[in-house]
Protein backbone atom coordinates (compact mmCIF):
# COMPACT_ATOMS: atom_id res chain seq x y z
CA UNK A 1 -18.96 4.41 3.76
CA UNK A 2 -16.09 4.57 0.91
CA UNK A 3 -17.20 3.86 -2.20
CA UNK A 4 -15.69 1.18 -4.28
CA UNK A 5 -14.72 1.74 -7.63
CA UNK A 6 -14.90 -1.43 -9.84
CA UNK A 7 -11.61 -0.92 -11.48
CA UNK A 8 -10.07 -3.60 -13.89
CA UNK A 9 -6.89 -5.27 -12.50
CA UNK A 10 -7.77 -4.66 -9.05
CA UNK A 11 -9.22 -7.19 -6.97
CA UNK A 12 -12.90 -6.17 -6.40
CA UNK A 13 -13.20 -4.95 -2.54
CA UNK A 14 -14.71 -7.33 -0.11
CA UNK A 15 -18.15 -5.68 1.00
CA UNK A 16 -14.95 -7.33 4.56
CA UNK A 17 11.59 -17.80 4.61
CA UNK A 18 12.85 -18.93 3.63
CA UNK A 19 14.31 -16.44 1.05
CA UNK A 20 14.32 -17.94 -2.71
CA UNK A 21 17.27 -17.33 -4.87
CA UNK A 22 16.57 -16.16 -8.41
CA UNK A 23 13.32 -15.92 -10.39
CA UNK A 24 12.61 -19.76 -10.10
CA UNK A 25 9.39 -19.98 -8.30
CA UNK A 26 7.52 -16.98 -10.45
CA UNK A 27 9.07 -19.35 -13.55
CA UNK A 28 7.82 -22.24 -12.29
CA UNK A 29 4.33 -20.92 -11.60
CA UNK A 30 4.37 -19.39 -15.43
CA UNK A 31 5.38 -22.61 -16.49
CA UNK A 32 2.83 -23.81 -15.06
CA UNK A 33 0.45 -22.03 -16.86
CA UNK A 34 1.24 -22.28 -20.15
CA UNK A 35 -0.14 -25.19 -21.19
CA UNK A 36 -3.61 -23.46 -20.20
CA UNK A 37 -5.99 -22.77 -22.76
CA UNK A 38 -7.07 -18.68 -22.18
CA UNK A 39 -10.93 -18.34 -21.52
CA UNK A 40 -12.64 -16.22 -24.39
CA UNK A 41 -12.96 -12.65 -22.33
CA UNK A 42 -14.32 -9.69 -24.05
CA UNK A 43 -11.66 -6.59 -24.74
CA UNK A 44 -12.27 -3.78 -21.78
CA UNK A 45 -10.70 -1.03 -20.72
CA UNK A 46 -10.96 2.44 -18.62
CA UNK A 47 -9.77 5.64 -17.91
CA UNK A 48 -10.09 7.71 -14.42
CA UNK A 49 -8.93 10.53 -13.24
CA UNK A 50 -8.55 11.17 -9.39
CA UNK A 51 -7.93 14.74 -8.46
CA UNK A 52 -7.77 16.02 -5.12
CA UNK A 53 -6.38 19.06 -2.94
CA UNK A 54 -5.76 18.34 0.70
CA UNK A 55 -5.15 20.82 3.59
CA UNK A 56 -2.96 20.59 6.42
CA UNK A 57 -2.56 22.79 9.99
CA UNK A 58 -0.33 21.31 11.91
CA UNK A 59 1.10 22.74 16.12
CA UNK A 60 3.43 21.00 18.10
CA UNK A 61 7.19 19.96 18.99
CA UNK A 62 7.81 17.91 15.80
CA UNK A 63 6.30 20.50 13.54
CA UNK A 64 9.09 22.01 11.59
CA UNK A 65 10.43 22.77 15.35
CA UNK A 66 6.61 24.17 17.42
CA UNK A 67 4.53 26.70 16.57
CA UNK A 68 1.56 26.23 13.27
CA UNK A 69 2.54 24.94 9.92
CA UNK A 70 0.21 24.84 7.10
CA UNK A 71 0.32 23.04 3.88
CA UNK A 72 -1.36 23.07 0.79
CA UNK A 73 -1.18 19.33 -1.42
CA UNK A 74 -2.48 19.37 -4.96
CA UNK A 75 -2.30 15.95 -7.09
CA UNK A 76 -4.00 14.61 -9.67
CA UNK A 77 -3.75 10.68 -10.07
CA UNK A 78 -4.38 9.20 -14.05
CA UNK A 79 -5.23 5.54 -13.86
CA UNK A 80 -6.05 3.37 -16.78
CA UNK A 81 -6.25 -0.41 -16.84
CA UNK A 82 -7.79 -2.93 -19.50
CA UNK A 83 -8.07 -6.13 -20.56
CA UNK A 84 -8.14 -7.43 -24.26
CA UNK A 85 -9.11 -11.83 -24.24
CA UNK A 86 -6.49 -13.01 -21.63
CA UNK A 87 -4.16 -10.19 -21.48
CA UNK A 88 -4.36 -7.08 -18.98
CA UNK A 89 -2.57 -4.37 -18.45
CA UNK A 90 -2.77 -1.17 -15.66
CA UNK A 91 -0.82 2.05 -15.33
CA UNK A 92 -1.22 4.67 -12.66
CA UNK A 93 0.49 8.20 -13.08
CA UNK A 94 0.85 10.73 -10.96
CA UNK A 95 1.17 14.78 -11.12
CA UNK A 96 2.26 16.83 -7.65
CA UNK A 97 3.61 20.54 -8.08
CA UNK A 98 7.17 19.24 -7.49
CA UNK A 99 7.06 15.53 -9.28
CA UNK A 100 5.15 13.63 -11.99
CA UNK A 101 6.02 9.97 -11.32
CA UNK A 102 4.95 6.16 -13.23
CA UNK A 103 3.59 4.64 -9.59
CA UNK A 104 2.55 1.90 -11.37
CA UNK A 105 3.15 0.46 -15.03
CA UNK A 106 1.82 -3.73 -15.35
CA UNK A 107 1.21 -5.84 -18.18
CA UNK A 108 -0.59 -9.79 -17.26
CA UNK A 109 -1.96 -12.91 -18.20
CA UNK A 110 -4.91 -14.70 -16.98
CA UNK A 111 -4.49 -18.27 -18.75
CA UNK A 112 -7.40 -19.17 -16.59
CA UNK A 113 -10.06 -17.97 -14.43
CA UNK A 114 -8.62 -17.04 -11.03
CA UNK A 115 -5.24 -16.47 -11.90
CA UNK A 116 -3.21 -13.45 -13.09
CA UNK A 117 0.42 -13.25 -13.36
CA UNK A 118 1.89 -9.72 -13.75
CA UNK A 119 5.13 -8.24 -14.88
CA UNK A 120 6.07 -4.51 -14.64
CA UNK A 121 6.33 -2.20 -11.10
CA UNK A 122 3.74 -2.60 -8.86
CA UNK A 123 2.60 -1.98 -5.29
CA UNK A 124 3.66 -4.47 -2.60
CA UNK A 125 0.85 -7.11 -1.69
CA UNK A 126 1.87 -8.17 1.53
CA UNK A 127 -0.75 -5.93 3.68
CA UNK A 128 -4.32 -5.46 2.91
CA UNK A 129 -4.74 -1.25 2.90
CA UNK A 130 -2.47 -0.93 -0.57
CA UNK A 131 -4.44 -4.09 -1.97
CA UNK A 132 -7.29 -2.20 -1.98
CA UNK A 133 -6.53 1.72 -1.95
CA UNK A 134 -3.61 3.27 -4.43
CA UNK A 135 -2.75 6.89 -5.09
CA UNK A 136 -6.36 8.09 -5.76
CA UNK A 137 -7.41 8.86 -2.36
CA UNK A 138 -11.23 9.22 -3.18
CA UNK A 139 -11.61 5.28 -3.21
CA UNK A 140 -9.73 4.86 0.60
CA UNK A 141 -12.02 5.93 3.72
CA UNK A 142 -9.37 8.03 5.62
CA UNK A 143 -6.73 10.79 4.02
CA UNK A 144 -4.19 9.21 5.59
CA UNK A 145 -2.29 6.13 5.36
CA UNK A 146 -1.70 4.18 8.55
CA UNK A 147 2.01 4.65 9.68
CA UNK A 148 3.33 1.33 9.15
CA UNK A 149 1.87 1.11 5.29
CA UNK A 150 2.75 4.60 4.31
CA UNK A 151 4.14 5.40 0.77
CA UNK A 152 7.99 5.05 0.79
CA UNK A 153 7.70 8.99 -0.17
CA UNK A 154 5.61 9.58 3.25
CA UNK A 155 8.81 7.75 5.42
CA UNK A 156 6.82 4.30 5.67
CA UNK A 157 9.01 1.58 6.99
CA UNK A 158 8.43 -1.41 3.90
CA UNK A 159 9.12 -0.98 0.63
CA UNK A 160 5.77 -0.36 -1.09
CA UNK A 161 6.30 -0.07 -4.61
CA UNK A 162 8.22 -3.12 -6.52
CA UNK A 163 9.46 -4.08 -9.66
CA UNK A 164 9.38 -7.64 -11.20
CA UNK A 165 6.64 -10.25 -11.62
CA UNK A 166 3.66 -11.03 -9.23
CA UNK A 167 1.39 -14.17 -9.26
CA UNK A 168 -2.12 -13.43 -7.93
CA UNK A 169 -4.48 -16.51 -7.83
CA UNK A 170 -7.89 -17.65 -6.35
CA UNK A 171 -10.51 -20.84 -5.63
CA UNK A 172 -13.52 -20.58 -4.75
CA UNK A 173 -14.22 -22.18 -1.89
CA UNK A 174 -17.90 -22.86 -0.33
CA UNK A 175 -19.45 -19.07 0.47
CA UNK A 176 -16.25 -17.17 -0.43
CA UNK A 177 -12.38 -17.86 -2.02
CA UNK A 178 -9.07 -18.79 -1.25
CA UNK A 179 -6.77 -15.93 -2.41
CA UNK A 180 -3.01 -16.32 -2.70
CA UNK A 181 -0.16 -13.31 -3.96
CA UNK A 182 3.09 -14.36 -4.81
CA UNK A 183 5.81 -11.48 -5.95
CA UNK A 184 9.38 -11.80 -6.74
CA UNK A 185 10.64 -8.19 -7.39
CA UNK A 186 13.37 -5.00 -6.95
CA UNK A 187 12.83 -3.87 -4.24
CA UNK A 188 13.66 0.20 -2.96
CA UNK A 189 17.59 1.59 -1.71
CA UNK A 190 17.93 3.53 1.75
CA UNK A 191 18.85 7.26 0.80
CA UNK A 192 18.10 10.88 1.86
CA UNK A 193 16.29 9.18 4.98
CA UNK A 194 14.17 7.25 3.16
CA UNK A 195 13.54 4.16 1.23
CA UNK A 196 13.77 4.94 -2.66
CA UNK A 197 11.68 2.64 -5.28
CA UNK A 198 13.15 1.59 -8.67
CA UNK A 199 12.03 4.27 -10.95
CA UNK A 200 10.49 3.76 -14.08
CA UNK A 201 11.69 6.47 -15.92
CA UNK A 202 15.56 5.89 -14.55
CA UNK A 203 15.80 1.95 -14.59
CA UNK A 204 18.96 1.82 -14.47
CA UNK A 205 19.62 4.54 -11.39
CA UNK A 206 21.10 3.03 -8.20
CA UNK A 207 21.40 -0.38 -6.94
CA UNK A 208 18.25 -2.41 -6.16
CA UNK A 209 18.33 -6.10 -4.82
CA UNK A 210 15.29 -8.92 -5.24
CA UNK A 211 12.49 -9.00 -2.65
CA UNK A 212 9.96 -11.87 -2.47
CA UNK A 213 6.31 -11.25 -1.26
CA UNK A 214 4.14 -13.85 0.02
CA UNK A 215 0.21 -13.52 0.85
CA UNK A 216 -2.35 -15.89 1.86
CA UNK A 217 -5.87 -14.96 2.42
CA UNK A 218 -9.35 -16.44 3.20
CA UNK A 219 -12.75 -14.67 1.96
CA UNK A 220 -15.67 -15.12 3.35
CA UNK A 221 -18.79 -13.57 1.14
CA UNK A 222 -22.55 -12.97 2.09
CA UNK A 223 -24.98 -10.57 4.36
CA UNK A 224 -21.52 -9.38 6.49
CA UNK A 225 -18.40 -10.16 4.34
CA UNK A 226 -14.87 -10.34 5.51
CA UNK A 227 -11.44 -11.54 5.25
CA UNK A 228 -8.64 -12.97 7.22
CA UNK A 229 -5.26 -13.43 5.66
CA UNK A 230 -1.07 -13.54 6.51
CA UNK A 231 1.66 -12.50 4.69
CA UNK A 232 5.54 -12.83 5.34
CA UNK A 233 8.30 -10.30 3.09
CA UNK A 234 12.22 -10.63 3.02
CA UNK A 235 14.38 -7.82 1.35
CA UNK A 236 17.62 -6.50 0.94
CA UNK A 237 17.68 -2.72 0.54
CA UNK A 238 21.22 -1.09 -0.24
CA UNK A 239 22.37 2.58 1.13
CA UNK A 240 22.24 5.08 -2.00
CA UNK A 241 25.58 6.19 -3.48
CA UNK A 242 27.78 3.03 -1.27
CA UNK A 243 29.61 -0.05 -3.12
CA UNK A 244 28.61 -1.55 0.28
CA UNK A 245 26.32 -1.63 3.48
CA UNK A 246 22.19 -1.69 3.87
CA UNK A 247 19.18 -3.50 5.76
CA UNK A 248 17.97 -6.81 5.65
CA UNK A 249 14.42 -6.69 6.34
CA UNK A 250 12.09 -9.52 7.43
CA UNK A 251 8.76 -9.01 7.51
CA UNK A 252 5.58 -11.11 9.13
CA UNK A 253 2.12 -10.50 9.87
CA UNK A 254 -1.68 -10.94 9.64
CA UNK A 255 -5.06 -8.78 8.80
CA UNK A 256 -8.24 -8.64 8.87
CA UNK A 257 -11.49 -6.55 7.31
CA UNK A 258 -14.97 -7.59 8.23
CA UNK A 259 -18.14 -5.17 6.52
CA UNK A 260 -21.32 -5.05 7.21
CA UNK A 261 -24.35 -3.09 5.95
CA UNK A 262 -23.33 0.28 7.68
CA UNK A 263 -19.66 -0.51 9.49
CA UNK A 264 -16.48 -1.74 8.27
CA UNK A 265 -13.26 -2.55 10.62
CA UNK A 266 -10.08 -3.32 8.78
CA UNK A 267 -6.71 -3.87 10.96
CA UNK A 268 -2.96 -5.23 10.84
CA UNK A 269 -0.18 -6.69 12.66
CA UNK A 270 3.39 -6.37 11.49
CA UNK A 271 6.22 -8.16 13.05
CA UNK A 272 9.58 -6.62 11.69
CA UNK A 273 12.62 -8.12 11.80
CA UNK A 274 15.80 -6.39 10.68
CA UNK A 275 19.48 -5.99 10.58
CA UNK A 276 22.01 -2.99 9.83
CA UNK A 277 24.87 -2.52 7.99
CA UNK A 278 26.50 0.60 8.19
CA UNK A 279 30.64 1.42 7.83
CA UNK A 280 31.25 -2.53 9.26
CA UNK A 281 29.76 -2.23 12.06
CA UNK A 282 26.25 -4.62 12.29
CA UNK A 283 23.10 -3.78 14.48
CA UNK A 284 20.39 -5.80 14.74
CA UNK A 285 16.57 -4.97 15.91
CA UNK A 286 13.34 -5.87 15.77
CA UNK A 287 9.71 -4.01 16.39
CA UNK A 288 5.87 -4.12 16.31
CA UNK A 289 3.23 -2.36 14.36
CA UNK A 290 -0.17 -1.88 13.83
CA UNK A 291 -3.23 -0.21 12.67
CA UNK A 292 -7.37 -0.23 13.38
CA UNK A 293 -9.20 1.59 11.59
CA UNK A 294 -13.31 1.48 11.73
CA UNK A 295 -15.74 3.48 9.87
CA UNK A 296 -19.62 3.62 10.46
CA UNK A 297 -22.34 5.09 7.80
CA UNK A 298 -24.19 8.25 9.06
CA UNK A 299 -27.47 9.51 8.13
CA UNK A 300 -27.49 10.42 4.13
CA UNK A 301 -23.87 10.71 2.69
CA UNK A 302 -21.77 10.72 6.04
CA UNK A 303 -19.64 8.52 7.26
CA UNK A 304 -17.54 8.58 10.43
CA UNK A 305 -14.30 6.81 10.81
CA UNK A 306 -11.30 6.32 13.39
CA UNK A 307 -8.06 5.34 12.79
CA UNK A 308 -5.07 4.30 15.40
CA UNK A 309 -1.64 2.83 14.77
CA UNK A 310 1.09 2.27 17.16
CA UNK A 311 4.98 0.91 17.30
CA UNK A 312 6.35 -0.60 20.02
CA UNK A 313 9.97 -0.75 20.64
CA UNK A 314 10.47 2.01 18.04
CA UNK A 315 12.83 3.67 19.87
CA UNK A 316 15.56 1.14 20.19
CA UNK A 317 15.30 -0.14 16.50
CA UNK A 318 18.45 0.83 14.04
CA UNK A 319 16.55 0.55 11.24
CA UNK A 320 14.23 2.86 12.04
CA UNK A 321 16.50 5.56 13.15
CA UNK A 322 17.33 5.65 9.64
CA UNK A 323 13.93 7.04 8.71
CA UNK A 324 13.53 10.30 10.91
CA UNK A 325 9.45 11.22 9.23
CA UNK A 326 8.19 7.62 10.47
CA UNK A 327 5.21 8.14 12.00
CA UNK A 328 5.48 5.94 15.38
CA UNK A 329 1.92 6.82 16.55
CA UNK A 330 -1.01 8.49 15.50
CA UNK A 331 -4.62 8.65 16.42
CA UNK A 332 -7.29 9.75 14.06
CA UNK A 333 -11.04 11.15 13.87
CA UNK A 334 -12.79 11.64 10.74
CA UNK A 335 -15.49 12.77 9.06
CA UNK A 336 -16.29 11.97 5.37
CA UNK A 337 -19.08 13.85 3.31
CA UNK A 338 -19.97 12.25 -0.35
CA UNK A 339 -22.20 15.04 -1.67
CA UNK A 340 -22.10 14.00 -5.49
CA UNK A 341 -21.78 10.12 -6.31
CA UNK A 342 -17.94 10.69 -7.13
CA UNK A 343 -16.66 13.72 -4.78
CA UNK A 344 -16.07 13.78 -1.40
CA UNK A 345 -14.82 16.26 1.29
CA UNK A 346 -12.70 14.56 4.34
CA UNK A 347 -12.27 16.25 7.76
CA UNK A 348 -9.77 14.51 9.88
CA UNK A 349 -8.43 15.78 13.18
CA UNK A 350 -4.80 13.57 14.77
CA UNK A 351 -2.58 13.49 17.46
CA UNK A 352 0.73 12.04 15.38
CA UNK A 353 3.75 11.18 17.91
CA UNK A 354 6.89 11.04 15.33
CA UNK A 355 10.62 10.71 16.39
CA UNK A 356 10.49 13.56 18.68
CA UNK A 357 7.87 15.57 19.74
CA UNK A 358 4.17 15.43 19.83
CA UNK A 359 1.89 16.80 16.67
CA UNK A 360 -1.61 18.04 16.60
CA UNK A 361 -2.67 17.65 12.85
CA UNK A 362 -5.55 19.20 11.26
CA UNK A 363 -6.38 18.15 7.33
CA UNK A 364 -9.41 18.61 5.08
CA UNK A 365 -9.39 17.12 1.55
CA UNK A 366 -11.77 17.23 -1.14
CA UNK A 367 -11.25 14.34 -3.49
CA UNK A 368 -13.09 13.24 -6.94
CA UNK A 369 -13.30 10.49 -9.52
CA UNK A 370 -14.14 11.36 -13.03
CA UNK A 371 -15.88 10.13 -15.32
């Protein structure tokens, strides 16, 4: 299977509204903290670099209107994170022919064991895939993202990359840990037909409105490890270049990933709520999404996996007629080939069903870690 890299700030991987105004409950929780003495933690810190070069074919109705396409995606990802006594800090920059972009930039605080709070841009908690995968795509099993989780970039539905503070804590509890994410945070706009994050490098470009981020999880550890967790989201995301207008989203869900010695299965459910305001006139709509993806270990370095998401009632939504790439259904099979401890080559062969149109996609990656 996947590896795991054991990479500071990130929580290690298992081996398986009410709206509220202001910044008051991330205050209260730091507040809370204060008067808690720091642990003595030795200084740390690393560097990786994640290169990769993926491949796509694609035939069918949707593809840039029938016939082949092919495509040819260089990036290199730069991630360093660290700790010095109680204080952390993680950044994650990354270079594409047409864009080099600050994905991530966090500074924290861990007054005690179990609990971190953040400040800085970050990726969204609420679903279990970006918890545990970011930009690098040598560390996640598949090449792709499942629809509903996609980068905001890659016309995913939820915002996925915030801005604010984020309160990440955990008990240990008999054979495993309760795990809790709070995150209070500026959240994306709507333009060019899809969502836009706060950038890092233009702060102060466009308008972009608090979002608040619950998750609650349960972690079971031992011969076969998993985890079970929900997770609710509620954000306002304005229309680019308008004094007025945008989408109320509401988000709700659960997830799951169980591991064993040679399997892993790791799935969602996303119940979206949202309504539409567009030149006065206000829609309202509401759909369902999900993903499955399992993976088995082969003989030597091999690993096969399969991956399947699906919306329903993505055709009457208003909100997602505003995102034309979303990815309504796909169905994946995939092969994954570690020859060295920290490079792999991905085959993946899908049948993607966007707006209109079917799509037969063909991709092969090769991916790396260094050092």
């Amino acid at each position: 299977m996947a590896p795991r890299a054991s990479v500071p700030g990130r929580r290690a991987a298992s081996p398986l509204r009410r709206r509220v105004g202001g910044w008051g409950l991330p205050a209260v929780l730091l507040a809370a903290g204060l008067g808690l003495a720091p642990p003595p933690v030795p200084a740390a810190s690393e560097l990786l670099v994640f290169p990769q070069v993926t491949g796509y074919a694609r035939d069918g109705a949707g593809a840039a209107g029938g016939g082949v396409r092919r495509e040819l995606v260089p990036e290199v990802d730069l991630f360093a994170a660290g700790r010095r006594a109680a204080f952390r800090y993680l950044a994650e920059l990354v270079l594409a022919e047409d864009e080099a972009e600050l994905e991530r930039l966090q500074l924290g605080w861990a007054p005690r064991p179990g609990l971190v709070l953040w400040a800085g841009r970050f990726h969204n908690p609420l679903d279990y895939w970006h918890s545990q995968y970011h930009h690098g795509d040598f560390l996640q099993p598949s090449i792709t993202h499942p629809g509903i989780v996609a980068f905001e970039k890659d016309s995913g539905p939820l915002p996925q990359h915030l801005a604010g503070v984020m309160v990440q804590g955990s008990r240990a509890r008999g054979d495993g840990a309760l795990q809790y994410v709070v995150a209070l945070a500026a959240g994306p706009e709507m333009g060019g037909g899809r969502l836009v994050p706060l950038s890092l490098e233009r702060p102060g470009a466009g308008r972009h409105r608090p979002g608040l981020t619950l998750r609650l999880s349960r972690q079971w550890l031992g011969a076969g490890s998993a985890e079970l967790g929900a997770f609710a989201g509620d954000y306002r995301i304005p229309f680019a270049g308008r004094a007025a207008g945008g989408v109320r989203l509401r988000v709700g869900g659960v997830y799951f990933n169980h591991e064993g010695p040679r399997h892993r299965v790791t799935g969602a459910l996303f119940h979206v709520r949202n309504r539409v305001d567009d030149a006065g006139t206000r829609r309202g709509g509401a759909f369902q999404s999900g993903y499955l993806h399992g993976e088995r270990a082969l003989a030597g370095t091999w690993t096969a996996y399969g991956q399947w998401t699906a919306t329903h009632d993505a055709a009457r939504d208003p909100y997602l007629a505003l995102l034309p790439g979303f990815v309504r259904q796909r169905a994946t099979a995939g092969l994954r080939w570690d020859f060295t401890r920290r490079q792999a080559l991905k085959l993946e062969l899908s049948r993607v069903r966007p707006r209109d149109g079917v799509v037969n996609e063909l991709a092969v990656q090769w991916s790396a870690a260094f050092p």
